[in-house]
Protein backbone atom coordinates (compact mmCIF):
# COMPACT_ATOMS: atom_id res chain seq x y z
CA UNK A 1 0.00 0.00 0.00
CA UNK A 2 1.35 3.68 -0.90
CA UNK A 3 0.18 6.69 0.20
CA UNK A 4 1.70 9.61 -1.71
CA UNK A 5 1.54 13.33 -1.34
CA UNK A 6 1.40 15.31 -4.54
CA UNK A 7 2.93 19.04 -4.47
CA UNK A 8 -0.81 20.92 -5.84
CA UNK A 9 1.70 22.45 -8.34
CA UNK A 10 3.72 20.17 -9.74
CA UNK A 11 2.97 19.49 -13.80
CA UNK A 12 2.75 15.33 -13.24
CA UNK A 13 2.05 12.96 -10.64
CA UNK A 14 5.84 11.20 -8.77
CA UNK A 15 4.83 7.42 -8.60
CA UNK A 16 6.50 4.72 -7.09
CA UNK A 17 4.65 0.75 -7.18
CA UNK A 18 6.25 -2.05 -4.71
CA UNK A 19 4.81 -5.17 -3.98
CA UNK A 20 3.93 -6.35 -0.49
CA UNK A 21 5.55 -9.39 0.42
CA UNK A 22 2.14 -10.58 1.23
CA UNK A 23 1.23 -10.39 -2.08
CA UNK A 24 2.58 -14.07 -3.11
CA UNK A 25 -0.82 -15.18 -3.73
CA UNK A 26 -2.18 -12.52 -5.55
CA UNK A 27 -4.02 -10.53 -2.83
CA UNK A 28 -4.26 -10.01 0.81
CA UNK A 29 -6.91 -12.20 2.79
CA UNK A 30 -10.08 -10.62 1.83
CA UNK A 31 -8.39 -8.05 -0.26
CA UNK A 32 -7.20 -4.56 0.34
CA UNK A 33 -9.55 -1.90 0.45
CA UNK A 34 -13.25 -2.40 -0.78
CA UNK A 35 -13.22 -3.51 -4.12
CA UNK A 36 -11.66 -6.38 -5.85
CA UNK A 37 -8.88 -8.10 -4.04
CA UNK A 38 -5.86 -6.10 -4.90
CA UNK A 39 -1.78 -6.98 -3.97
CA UNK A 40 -1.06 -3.38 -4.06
CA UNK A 41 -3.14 -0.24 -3.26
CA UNK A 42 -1.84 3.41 -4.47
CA UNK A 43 -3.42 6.46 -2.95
CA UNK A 44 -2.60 10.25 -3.89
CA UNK A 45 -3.07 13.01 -1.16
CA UNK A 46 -2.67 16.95 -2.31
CA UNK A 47 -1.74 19.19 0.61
CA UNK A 48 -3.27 22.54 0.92
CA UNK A 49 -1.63 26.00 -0.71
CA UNK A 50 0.90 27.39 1.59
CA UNK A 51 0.58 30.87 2.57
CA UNK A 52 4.08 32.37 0.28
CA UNK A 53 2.11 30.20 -2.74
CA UNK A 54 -1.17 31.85 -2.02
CA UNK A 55 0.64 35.72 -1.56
CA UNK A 56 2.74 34.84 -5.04
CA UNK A 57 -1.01 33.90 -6.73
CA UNK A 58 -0.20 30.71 -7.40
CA UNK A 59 -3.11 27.80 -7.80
CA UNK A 60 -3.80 24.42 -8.54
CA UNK A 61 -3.36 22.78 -11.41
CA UNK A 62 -4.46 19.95 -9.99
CA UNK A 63 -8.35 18.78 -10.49
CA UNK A 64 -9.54 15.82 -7.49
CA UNK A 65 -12.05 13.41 -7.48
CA UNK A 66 -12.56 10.03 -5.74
CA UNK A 67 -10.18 8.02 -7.96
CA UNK A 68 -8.30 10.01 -10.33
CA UNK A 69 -5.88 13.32 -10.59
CA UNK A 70 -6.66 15.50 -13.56
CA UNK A 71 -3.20 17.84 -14.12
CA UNK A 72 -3.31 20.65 -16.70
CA UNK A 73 0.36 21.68 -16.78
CA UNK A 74 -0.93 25.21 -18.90
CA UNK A 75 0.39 24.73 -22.16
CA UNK A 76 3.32 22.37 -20.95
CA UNK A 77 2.03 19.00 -22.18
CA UNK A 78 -1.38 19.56 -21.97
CA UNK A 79 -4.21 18.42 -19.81
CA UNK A 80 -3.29 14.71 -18.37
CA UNK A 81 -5.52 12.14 -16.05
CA UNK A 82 -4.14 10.10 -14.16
CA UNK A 83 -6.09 7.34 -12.04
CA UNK A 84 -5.49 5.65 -8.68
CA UNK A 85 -7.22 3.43 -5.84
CA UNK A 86 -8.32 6.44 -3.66
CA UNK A 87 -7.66 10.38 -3.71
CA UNK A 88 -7.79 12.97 -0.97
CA UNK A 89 -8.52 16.55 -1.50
CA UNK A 90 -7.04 19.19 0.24
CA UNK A 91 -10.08 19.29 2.71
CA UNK A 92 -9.50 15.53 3.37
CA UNK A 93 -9.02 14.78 7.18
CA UNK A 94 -6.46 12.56 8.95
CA UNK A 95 -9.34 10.19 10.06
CA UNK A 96 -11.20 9.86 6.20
CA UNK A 97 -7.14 8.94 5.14
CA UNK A 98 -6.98 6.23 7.69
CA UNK A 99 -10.41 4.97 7.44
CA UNK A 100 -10.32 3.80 3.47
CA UNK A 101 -6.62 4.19 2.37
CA UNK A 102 -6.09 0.11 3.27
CA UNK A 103 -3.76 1.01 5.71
CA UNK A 104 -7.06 -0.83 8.13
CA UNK A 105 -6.94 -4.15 6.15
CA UNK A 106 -2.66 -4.03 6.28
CA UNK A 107 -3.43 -4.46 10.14
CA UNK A 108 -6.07 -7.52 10.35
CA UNK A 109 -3.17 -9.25 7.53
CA UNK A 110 -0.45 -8.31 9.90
CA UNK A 111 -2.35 -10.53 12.59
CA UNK A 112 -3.06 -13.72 10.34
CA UNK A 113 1.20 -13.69 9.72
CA UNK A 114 1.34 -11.61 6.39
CA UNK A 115 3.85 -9.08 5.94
CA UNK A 116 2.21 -5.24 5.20
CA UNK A 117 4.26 -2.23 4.27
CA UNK A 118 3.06 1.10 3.99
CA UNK A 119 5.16 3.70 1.78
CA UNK A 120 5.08 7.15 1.73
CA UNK A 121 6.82 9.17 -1.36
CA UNK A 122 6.65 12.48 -2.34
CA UNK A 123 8.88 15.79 -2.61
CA UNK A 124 10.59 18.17 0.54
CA UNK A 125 7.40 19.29 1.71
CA UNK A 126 4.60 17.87 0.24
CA UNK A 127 3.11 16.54 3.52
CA UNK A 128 4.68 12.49 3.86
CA UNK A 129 5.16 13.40 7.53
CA UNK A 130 1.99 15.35 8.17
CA UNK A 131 -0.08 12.39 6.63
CA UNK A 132 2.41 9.68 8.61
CA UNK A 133 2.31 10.77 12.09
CA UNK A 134 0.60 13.71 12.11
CA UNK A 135 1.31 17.15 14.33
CA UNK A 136 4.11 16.31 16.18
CA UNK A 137 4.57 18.31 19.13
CA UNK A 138 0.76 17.36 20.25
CA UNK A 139 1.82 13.50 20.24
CA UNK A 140 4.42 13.89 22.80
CA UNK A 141 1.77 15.24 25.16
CA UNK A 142 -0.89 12.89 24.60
CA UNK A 143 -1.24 9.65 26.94
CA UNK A 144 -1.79 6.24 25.09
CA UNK A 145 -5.60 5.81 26.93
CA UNK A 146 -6.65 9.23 24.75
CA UNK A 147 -8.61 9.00 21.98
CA UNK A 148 -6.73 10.01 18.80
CA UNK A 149 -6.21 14.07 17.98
CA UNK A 150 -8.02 15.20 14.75
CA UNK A 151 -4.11 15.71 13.35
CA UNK A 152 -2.82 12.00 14.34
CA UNK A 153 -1.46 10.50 11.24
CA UNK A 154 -1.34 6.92 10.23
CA UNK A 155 1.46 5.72 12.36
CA UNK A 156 -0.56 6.59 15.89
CA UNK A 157 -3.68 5.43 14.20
CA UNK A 158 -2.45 2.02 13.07
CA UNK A 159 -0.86 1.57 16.84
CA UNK A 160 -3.99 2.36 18.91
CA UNK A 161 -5.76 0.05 16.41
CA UNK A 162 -3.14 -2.81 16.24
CA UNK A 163 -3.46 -3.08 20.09
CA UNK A 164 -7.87 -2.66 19.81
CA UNK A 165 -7.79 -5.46 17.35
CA UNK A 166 -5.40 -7.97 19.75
CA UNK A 167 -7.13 -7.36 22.91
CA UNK A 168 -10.98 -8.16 20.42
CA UNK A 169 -9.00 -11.30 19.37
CA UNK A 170 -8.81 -12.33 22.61
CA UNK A 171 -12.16 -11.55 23.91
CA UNK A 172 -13.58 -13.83 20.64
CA UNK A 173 -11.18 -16.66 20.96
CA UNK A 174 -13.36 -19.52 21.72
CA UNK A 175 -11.36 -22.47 20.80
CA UNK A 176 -9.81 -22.89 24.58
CA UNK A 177 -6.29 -21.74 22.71
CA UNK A 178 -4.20 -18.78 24.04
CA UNK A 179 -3.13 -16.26 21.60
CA UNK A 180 -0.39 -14.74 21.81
CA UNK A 181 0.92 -11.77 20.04
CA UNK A 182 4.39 -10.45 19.95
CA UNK A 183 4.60 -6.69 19.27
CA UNK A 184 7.89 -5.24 18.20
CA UNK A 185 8.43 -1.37 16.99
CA UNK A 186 11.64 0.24 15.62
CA UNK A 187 12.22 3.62 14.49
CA UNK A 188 14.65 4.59 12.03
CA UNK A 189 15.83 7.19 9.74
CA UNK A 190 17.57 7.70 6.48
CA UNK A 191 19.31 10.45 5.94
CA UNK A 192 22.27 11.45 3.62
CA UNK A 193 22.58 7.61 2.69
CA UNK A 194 23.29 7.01 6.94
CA UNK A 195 20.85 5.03 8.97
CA UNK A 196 19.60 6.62 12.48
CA UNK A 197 17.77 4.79 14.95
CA UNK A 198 15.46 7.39 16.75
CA UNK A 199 14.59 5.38 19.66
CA UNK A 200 18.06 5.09 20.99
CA UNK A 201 19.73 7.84 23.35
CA UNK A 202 23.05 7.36 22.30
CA UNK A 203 23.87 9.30 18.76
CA UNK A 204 24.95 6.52 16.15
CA UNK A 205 27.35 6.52 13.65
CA UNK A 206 25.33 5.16 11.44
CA UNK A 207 23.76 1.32 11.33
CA UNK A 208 24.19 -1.22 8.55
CA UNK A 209 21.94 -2.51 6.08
CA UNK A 210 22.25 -6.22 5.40
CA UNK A 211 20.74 -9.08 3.45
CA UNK A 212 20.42 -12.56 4.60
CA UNK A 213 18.44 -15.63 3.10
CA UNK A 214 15.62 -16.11 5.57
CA UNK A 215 15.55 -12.39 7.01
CA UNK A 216 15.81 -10.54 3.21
CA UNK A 217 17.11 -7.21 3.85
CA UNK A 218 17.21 -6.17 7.59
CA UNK A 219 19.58 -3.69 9.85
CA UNK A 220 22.17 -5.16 11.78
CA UNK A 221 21.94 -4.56 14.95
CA UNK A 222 18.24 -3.95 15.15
């Protein structure tokens, strides 16, 4: 599943397709999103004019709808369409984005041992971190028992609902098994071709990226 954010300026849409590892049989269990069962969703989110865009009388040259990004580069190539699985207006809230992006469906195929990646692309600025995680400064204040802000982005959505779905699980198992889940978290960065890990105190050098044969690519140390 991607989730991009598209500068409202730029003459064409950036794109970038992967495929989920979880993908191997054609779909995810019940399929990814609401239609037909899909390995790989794409999504396209516009951010808002910034202020020094809106004083400069700039605009849009973008034209929204549910599924598709009309871009009319004036005179430069002409008037292009472009379609994907789900697009988000400027006006489109951190809760619609989570709701029916996928990112929902990722999470119940995380806990029946598929693999589920979520990618965000786009250029400096265009919102990846807004959309990801949301305002930052109110996350460090909030407590994990509060409901989510109206600016929490995907990452502190998916976690509150990762941890709702285990503790249903358990509530509905009614085989006489124990289920156990395992929940691990890292959080890295990569920056000027160096790998960070933000959750440790002491300031890295840098962390390798390796490959093995039953762990594909992973970071040593990690």
């Amino acid at each position: 599943l991607l989730v991009f954010s598209l500068e409202p300026c730029s003459p064409v849409p950036l794109l970038l397709l992967a495929q989920p590892m979880c993908a191997a049989k054609g779909s995810l269990p019940g399929g990814v999103g609401h239609d037909a069962p899909v390995p790989v969703r794409l999504c396209v989110r516009m951010r808002p004019m910034l202020a020094h865009e809106l004083k400069k009388g700039e605009r849009s040259c973008c034209d929204v709808s549910d599924t598709s990004v009309v871009v009319n580069s004036r005179g430069v190539g002409g008037t292009r369409e472009f379609g994907f699985g789900r697009c988000y207006t400027p006006d489109s809230t951190q809760e619609q984005v989570f709701s029916d992006c996928g990112v929902v469906d990722l999470l119940e195929a995380a806990l029946q041992g598929y693999s589920a990646t979520v990618l965000a692309y786009g250029q400096t600025g265009s919102g990846k971190t807004y959309t990801m995680t949301g305002a930052e400064d109110l996350l460090l204040e909030a407590s994990a028992d509060a409901p989510p802000a109206a600016t929490d982005g995907l990452i502190p959505r998916s976690v509150r609902a990762l941890f709702h779905k285990i503790r249903e699980k358990s509530k509905r198992d009614s085989t006489g098994c124990t289920v156990e889940y395992a929940v691990r978290a890292s959080f890295m960065e990569i920056y000027n071709e160096q790998i960070r890990d933000l959750l440790s105190p002491v300031r890295d050098k840098g962390l390798q990226l390796r490959w093995g044969e039953h762990q594909g690519f992973y970071v040593a140390g990690e």
